[in-house]
Protein backbone atom coordinates (compact mmCIF):
# COMPACT_ATOMS: atom_id res chain seq x y z
CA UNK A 1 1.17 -15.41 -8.94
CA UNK A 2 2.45 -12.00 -7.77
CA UNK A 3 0.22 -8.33 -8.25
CA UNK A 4 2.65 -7.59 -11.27
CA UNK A 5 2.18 -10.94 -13.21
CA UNK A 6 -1.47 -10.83 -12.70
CA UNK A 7 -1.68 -7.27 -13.87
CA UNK A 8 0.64 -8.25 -17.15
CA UNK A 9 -1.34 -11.14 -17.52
CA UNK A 10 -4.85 -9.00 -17.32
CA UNK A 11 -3.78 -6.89 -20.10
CA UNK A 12 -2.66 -9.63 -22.05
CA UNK A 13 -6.02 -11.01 -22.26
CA UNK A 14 -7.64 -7.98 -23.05
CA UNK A 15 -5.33 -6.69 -25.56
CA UNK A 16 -6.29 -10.51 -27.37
CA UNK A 17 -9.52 -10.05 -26.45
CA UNK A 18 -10.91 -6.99 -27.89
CA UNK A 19 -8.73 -5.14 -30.75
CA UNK A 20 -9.96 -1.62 -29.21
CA UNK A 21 -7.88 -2.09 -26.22
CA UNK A 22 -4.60 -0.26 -26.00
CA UNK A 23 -2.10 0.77 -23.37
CA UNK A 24 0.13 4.15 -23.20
CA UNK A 25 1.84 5.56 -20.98
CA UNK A 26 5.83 6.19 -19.99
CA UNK A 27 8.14 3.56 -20.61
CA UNK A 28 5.45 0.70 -21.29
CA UNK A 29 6.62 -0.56 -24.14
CA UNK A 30 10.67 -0.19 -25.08
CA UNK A 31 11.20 -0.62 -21.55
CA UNK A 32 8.45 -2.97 -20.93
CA UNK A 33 6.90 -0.79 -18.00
CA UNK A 34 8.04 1.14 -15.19
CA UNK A 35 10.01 0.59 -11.89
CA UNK A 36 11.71 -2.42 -13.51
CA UNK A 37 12.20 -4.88 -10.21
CA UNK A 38 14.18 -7.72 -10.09
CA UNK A 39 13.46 -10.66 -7.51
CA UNK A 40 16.33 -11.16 -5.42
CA UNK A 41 16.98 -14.22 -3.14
CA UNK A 42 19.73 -14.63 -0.12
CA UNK A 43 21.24 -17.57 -1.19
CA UNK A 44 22.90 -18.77 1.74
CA UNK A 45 26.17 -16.61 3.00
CA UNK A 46 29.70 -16.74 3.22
CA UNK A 47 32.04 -17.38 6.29
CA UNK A 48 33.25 -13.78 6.09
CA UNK A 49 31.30 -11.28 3.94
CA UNK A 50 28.09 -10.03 2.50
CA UNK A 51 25.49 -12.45 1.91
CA UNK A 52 25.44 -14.34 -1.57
CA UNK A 53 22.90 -12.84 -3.43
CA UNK A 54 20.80 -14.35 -6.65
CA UNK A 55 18.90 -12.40 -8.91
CA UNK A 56 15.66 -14.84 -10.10
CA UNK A 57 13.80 -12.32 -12.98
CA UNK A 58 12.95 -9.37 -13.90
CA UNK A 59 9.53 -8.21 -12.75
CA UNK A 60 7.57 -5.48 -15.25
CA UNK A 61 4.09 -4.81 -15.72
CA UNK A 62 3.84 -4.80 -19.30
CA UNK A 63 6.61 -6.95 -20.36
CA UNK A 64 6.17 -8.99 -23.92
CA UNK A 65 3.38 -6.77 -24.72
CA UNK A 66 5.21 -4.91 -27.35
CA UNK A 67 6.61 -7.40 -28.71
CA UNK A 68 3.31 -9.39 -28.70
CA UNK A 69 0.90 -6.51 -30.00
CA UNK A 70 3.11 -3.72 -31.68
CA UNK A 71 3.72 -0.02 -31.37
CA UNK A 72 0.01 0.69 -32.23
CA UNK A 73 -1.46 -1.19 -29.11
CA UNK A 74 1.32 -0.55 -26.89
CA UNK A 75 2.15 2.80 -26.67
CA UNK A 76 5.62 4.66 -24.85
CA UNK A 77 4.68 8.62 -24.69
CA UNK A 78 6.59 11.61 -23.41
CA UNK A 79 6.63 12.97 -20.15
CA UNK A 80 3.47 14.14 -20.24
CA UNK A 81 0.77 14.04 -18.25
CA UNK A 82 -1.71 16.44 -19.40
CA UNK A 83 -1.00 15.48 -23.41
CA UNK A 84 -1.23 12.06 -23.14
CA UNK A 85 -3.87 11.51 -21.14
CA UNK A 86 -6.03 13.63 -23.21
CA UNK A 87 -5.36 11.70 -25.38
CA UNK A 88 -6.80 8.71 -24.14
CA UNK A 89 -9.86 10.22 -23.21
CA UNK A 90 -10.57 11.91 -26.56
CA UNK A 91 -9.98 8.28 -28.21
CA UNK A 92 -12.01 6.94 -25.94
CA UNK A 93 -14.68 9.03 -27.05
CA UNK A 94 -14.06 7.80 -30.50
CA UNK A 95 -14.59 4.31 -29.37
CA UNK A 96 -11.25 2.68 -28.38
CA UNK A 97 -11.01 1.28 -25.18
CA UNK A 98 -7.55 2.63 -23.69
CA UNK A 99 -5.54 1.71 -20.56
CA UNK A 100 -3.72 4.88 -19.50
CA UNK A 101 -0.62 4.09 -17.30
CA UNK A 102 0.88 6.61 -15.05
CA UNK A 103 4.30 5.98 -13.16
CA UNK A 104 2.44 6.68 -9.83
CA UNK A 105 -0.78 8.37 -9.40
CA UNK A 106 0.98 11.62 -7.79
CA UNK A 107 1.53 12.45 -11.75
CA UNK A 108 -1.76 12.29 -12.49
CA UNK A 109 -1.90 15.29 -10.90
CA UNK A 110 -0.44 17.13 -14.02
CA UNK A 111 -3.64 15.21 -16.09
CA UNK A 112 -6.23 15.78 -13.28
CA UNK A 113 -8.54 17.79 -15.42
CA UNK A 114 -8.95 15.29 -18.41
CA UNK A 115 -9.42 12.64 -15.56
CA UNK A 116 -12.29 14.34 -13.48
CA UNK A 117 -13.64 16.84 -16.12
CA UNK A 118 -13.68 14.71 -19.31
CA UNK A 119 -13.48 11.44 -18.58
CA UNK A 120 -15.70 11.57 -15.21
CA UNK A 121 -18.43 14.00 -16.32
CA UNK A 122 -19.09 13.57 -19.96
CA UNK A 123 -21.11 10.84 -20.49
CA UNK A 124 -23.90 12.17 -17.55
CA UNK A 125 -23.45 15.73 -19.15
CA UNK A 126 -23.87 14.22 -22.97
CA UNK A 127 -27.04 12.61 -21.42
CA UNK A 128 -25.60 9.02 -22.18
CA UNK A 129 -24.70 9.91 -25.68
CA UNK A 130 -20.88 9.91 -25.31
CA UNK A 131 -19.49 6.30 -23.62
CA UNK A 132 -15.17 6.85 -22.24
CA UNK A 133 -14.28 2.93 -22.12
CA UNK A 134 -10.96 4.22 -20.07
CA UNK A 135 -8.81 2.54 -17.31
CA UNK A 136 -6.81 4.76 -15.67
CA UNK A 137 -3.74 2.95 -13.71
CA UNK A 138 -0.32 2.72 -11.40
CA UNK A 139 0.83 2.25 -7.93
CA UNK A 140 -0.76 4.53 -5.47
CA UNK A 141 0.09 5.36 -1.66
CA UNK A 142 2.85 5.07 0.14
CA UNK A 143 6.20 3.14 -1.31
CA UNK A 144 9.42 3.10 0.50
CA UNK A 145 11.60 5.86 0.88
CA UNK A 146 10.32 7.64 -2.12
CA UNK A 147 9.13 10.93 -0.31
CA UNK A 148 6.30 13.29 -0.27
CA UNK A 149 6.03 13.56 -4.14
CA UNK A 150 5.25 10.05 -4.83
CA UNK A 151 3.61 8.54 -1.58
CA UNK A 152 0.54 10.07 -1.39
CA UNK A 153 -2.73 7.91 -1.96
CA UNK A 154 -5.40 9.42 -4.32
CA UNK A 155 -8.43 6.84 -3.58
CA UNK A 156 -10.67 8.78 -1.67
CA UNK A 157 -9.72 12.28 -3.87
CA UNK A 158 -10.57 10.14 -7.35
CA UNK A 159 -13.70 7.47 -5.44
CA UNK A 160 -15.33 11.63 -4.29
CA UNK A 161 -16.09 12.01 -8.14
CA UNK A 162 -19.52 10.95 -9.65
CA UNK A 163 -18.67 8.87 -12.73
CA UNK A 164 -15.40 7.71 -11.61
CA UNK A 165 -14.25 4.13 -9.62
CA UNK A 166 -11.54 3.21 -7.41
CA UNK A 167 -10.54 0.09 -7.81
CA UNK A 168 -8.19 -2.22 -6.02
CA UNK A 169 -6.16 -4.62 -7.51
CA UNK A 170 -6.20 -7.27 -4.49
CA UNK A 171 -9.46 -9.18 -5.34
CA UNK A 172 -11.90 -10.36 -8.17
CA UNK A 173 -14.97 -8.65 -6.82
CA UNK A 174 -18.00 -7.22 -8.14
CA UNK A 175 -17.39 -4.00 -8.09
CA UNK A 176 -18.96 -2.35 -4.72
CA UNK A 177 -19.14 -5.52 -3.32
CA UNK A 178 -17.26 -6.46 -0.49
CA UNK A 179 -15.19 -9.77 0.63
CA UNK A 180 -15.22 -11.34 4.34
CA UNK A 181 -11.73 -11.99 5.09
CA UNK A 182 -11.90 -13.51 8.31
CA UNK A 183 -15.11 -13.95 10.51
CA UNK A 184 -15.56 -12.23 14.25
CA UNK A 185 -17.87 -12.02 16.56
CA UNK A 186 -16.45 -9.11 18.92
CA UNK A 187 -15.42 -5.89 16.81
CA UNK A 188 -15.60 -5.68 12.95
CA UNK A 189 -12.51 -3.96 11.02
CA UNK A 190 -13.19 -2.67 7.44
CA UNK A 191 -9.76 -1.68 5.09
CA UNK A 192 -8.69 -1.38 1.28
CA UNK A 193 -5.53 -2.31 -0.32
CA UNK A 194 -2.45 -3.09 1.31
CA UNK A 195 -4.06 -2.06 5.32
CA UNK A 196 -6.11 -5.32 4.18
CA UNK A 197 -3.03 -7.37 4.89
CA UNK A 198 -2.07 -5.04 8.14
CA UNK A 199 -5.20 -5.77 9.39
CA UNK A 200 -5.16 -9.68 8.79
CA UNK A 201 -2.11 -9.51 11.30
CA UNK A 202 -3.15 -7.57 13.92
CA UNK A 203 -6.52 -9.53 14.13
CA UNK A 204 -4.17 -13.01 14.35
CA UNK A 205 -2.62 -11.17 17.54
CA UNK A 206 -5.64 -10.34 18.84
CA UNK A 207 -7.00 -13.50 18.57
CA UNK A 208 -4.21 -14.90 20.95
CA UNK A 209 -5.74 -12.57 23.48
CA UNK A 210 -9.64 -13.76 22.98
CA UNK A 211 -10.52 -10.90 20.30
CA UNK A 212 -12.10 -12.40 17.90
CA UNK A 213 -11.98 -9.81 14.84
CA UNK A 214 -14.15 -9.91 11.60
CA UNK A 215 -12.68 -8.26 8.18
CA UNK A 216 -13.92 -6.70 5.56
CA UNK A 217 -12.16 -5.67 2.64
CA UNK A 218 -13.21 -4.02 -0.33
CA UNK A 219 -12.11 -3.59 -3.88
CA UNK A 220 -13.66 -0.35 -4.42
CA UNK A 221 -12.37 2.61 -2.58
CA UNK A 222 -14.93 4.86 -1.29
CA UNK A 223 -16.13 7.81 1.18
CA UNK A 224 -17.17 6.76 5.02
CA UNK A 225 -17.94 9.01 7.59
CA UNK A 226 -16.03 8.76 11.13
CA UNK A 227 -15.88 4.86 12.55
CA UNK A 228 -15.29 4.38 16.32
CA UNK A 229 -10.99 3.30 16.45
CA UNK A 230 -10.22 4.54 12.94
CA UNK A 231 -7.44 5.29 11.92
CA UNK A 232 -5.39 7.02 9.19
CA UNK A 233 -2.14 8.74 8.24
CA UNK A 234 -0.63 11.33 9.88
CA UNK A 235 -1.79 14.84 8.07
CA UNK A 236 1.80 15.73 7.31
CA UNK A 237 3.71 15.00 3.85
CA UNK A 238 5.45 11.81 3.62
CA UNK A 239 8.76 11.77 5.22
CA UNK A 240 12.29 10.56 3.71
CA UNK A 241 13.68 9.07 6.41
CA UNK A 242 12.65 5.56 7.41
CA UNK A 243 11.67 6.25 10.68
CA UNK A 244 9.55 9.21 10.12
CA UNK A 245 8.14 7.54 7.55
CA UNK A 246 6.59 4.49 9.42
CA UNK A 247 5.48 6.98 12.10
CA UNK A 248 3.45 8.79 9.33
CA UNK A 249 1.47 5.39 8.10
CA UNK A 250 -0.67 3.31 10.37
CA UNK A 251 1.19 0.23 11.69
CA UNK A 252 -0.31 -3.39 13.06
CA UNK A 253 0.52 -2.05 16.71
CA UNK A 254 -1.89 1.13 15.96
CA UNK A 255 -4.72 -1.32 14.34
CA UNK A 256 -4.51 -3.23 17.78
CA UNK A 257 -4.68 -0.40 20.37
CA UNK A 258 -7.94 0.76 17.87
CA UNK A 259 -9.27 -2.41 18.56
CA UNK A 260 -8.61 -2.76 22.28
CA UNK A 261 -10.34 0.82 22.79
CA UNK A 262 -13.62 -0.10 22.15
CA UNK A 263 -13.59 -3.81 22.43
């Protein structure tokens, strides 16, 4: 099962589950979600010419919902950031339990004020008297050749706010609980989201050389102070171009120099 059928297959059983659950957001329901993907296979190549390609499915998020549940549980909105996602919040005041979609989290941006000031702060400044049953979602971080204005990753901005949590999609974990990857005895690497799977690599090559790497990875984003090796993204904006791009993100070569420097 890939990341997008589990997440289609989440909401599914909530929507069924509980009939205060609802999802909005841009193109979620005509459209049956954003980014519409399509699985593509090389299926073997000609003697002269491209390869032969063949398309397998198409790949959304929150396909069949709309047809399963209706317009009044599965919600398309406007362009709008700000107005829908006060909305949300304000019915999730009222009780409903709403799943609040953005295209990629460098829009919520435009809603950033209903996210940290409503939602975030209103039940500890109602003294527990007002609940906001909300799931805020998308893809966050970098992409591929997408640019500045949709690569950035919000984790540690949103996981800095008291009332909010960052959540990763990768495991089944209670939340601020962490899972053991792979055990290691010599140096002890600690990631979230896809630098998980970066990491899982560059402790197999190390292993080749008698490193013996243990990892750690989290479903809840949160703040750390420094950690001997770590590394990050370069503190520029996302580049265009391919090459510039990779050179802005860490890489599995970068993970294993970390390592070898204090190991």
């Amino acid at each position: 099962m890939t990341v997008r059928d589990a997440l289609n297959s989440a909401l599914d059983e909530e929507l069924a589950r509980d009939d205060k659950v609802y999802v909005l957001g841009e193109e979620v329901g005509e459209y049956q979600g954003a980014y519409k993907v399509r699985c593509i296979t090389n299926h073997g190549t000609r003697a002269q010419g491209p390869p032969l390609i063949r398309v397998v499915d198409a790949v959304q998020i929150t396909r069949g919902l709309l047809q399963k549940y209706g317009p009044e549980r599965v919600k398309d909105t406007p362009i709008t950031e700000a107005g829908f996602t006060g909305i949300a919040v304000g019915s999730a005041f009222a009780g409903l339990k709403p799943v609040c979609e953005f295209m990629t989290w460098n829009f919520a941006m435009q809603a950033i004020d209903q996210i940290i000031n409503s939602a975030g702060k209103t039940f500890y400044m109602s003294a527990g008297q007002i609940n906001c049953p909300i799931v805020f979602r998308g893809p966050n971080g970098a992409a591929a050749g997408v640019a500045a204005q949709h690569s950035q990753c919000f984790a540690s901005w949103y996981s800095s706010v008291p009332g909010l949590k960052v959540l990763d999609k990768d495991f089944v974990l209670p939340i601020g609980k962490a899972k053991v990857m792979r055990e290691g005895t010599h140096v002890t690497l600690v990631s979230f989201s896809k630098m998980v799977g970066y990491c899982l690599k560059a402790a197999e090559t190390l292993a080749k050389e008698g490193i013996e790497c243990e990892l750690g990875g989290g479903r809840e984003a949160g703040q750390r102070g420094p950690a001997a090796g770590e590394r990050r993204g370069a503190e520029v904006p996302m580049p265009y171009a391919a090459n510039l791009e990779e050179a802005a993100l860490p890489q599995i070569d970068d993970i294993i120099k970390a390592v070898k420097s204090i190991a």
